[in-house]
C-alpha atoms as a PDB file:
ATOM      1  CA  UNK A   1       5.668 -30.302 -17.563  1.00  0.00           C
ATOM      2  CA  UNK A   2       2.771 -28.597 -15.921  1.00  0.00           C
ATOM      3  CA  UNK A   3       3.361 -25.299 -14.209  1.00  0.00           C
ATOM      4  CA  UNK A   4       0.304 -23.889 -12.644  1.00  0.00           C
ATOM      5  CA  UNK A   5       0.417 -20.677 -10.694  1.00  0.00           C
ATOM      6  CA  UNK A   6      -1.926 -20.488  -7.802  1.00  0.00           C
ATOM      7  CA  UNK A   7      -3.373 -17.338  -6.346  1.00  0.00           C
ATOM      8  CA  UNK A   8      -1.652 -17.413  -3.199  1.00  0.00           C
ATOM      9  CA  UNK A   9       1.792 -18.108  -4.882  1.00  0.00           C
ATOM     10  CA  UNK A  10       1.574 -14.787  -6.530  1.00  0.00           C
ATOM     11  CA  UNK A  11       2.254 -11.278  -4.826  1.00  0.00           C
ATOM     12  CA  UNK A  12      -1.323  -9.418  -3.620  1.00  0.00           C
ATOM     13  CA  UNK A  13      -0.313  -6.378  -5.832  1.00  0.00           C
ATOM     14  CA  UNK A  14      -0.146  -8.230  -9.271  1.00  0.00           C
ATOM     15  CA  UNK A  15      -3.416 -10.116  -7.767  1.00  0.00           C
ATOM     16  CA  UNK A  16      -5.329  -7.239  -7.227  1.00  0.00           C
ATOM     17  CA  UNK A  17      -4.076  -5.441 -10.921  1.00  0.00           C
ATOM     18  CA  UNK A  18      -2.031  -2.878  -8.873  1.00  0.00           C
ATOM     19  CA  UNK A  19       1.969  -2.232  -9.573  1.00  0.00           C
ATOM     20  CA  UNK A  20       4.192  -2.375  -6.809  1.00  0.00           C
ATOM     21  CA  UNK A  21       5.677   0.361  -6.117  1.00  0.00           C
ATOM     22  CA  UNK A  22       9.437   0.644  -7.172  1.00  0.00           C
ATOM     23  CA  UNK A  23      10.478   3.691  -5.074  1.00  0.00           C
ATOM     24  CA  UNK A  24       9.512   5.759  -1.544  1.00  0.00           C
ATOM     25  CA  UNK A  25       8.426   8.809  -3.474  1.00  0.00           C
ATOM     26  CA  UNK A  26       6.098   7.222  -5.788  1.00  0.00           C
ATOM     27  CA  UNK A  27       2.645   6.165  -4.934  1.00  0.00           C
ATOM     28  CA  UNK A  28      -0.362   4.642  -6.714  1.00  0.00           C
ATOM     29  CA  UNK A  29      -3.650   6.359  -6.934  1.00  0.00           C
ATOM     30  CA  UNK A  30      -4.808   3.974  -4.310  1.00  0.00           C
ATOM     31  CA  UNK A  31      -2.687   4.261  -1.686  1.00  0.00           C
ATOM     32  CA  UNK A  32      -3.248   8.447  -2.509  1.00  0.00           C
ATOM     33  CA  UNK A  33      -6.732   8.560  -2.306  1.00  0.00           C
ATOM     34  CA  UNK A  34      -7.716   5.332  -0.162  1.00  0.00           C
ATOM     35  CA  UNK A  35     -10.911   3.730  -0.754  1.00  0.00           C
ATOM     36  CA  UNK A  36     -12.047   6.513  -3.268  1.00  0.00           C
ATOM     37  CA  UNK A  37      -8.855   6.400  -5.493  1.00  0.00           C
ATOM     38  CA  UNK A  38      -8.974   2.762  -5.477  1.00  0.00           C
ATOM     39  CA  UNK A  39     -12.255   3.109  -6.696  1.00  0.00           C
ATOM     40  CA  UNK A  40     -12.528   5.907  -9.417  1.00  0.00           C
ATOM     41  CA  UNK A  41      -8.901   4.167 -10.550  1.00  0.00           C
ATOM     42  CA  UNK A  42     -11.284   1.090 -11.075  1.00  0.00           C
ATOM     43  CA  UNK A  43     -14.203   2.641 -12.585  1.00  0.00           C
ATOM     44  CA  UNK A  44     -11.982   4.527 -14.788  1.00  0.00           C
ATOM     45  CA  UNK A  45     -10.264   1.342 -16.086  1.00  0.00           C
ATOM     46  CA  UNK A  46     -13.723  -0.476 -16.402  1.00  0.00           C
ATOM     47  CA  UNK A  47     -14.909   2.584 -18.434  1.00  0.00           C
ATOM     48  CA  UNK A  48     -11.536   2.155 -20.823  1.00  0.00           C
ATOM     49  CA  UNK A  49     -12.146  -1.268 -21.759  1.00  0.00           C
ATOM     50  CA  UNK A  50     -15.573  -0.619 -22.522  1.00  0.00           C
ATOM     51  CA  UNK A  51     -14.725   2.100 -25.117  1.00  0.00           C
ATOM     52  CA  UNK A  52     -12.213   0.179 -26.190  1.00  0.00           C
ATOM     53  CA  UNK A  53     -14.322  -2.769 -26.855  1.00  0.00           C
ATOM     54  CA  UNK A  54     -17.134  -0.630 -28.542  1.00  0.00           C
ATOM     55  CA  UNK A  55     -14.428   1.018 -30.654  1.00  0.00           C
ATOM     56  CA  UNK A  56     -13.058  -2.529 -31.975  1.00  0.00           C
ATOM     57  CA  UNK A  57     -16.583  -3.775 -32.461  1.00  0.00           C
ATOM     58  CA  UNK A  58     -17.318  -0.649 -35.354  1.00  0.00           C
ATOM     59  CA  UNK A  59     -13.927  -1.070 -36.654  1.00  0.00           C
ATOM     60  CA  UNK A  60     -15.217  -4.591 -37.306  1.00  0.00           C
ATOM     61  CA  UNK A  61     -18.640  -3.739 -38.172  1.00  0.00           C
ATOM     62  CA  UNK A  62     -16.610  -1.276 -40.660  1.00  0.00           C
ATOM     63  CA  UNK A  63     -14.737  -4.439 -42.145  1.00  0.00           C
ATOM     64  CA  UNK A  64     -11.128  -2.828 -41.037  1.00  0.00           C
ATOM     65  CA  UNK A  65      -8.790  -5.739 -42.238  1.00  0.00           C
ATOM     66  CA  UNK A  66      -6.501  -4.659 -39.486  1.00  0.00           C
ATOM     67  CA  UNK A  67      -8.976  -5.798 -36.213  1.00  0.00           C
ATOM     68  CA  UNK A  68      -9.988  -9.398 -35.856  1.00  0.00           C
ATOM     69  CA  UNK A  69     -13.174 -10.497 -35.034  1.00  0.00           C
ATOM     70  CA  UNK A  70     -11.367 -12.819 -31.832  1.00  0.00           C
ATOM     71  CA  UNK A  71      -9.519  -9.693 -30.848  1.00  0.00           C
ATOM     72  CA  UNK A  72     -12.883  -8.110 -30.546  1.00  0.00           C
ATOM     73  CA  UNK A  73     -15.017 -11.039 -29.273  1.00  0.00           C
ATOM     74  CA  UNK A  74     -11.928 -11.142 -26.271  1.00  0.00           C
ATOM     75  CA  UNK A  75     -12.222  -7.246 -25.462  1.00  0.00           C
ATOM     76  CA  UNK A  76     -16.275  -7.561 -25.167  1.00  0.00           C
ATOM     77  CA  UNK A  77     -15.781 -10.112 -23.058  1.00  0.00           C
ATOM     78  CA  UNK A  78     -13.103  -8.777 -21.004  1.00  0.00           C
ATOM     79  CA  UNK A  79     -15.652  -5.355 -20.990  1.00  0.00           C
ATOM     80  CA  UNK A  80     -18.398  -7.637 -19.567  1.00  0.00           C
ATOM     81  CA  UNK A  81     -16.802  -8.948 -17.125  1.00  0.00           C
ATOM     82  CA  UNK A  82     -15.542  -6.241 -15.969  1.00  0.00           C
ATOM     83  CA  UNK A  83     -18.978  -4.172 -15.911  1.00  0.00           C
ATOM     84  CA  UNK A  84     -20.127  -7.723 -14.076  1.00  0.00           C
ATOM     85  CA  UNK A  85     -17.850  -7.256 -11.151  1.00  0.00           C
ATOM     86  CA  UNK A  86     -18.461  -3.522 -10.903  1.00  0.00           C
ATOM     87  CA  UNK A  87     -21.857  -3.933 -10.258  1.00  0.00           C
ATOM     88  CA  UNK A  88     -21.106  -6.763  -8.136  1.00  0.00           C
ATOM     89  CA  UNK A  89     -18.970  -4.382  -5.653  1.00  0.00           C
ATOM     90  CA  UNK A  90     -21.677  -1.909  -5.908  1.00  0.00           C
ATOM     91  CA  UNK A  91     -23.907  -4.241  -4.842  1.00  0.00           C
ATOM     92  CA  UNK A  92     -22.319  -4.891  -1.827  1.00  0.00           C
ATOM     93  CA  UNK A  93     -21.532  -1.669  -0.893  1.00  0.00           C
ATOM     94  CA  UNK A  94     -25.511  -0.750  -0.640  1.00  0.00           C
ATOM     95  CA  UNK A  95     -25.808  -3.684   0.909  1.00  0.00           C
ATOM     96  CA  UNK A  96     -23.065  -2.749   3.526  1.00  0.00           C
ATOM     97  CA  UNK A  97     -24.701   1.081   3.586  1.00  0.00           C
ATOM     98  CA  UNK A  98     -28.049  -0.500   4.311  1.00  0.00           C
ATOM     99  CA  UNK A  99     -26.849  -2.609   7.403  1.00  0.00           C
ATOM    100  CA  UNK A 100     -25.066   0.205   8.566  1.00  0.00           C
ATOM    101  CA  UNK A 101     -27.431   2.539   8.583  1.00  0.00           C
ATOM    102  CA  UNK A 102     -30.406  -0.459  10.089  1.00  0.00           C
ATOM    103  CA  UNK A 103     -28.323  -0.678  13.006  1.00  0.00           C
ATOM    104  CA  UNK A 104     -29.076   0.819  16.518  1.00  0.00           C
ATOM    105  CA  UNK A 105     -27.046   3.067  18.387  1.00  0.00           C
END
């Protein structure tokens, strides 16, 4: 039996890597700070897996039995990707900054 789980069929918080919120009082850093809590909360979490992945590659450069080489190879990866889409986003926001500002008033 093949389950497959599209995009849409999944709720836009779990999509987008944010938890639901499970109460009134609580918030996430997004919804605190907008735009720029959205975004430090991303660039924080981009920053994480990158010292995480730099971390595992020394303990594997060190020959730790404990760390595997695919755990490693998976958490560069996931670290690249990451960084990729980052600069993507920045991208676009210079982009959107540059049409902003080109346009008459």
């Amino acid at each position: 039996m093949d389950l497959k789980i599209s995009a849409s069929s999944m709720p836009l918080t779990s999509r987008m890597g944010i938890a639901p919120i499970s109460g009134t009082s609580q918030a996430t850093s997004a919804q605190v700070g907008g735009f720029s809590g959205a975004l430090k909360s991303a660039l924080s979490s981009v920053s994480q897996t990158q010292n995480e992945a730099t971390r595992l590659q020394r303990e594997v450069q060190l020959e730790n039995p404990k760390v595997s080489l695919e755990e490693t190879m998976v958490a560069i990866q996931k670290a690249q990707i990451g960084f990729q889409a980052t600069l993507h986003v920045r991208n676009r926001m210079v982009q959107a900054y540059t049409d902003i500002m080109n346009m008459q008033v």
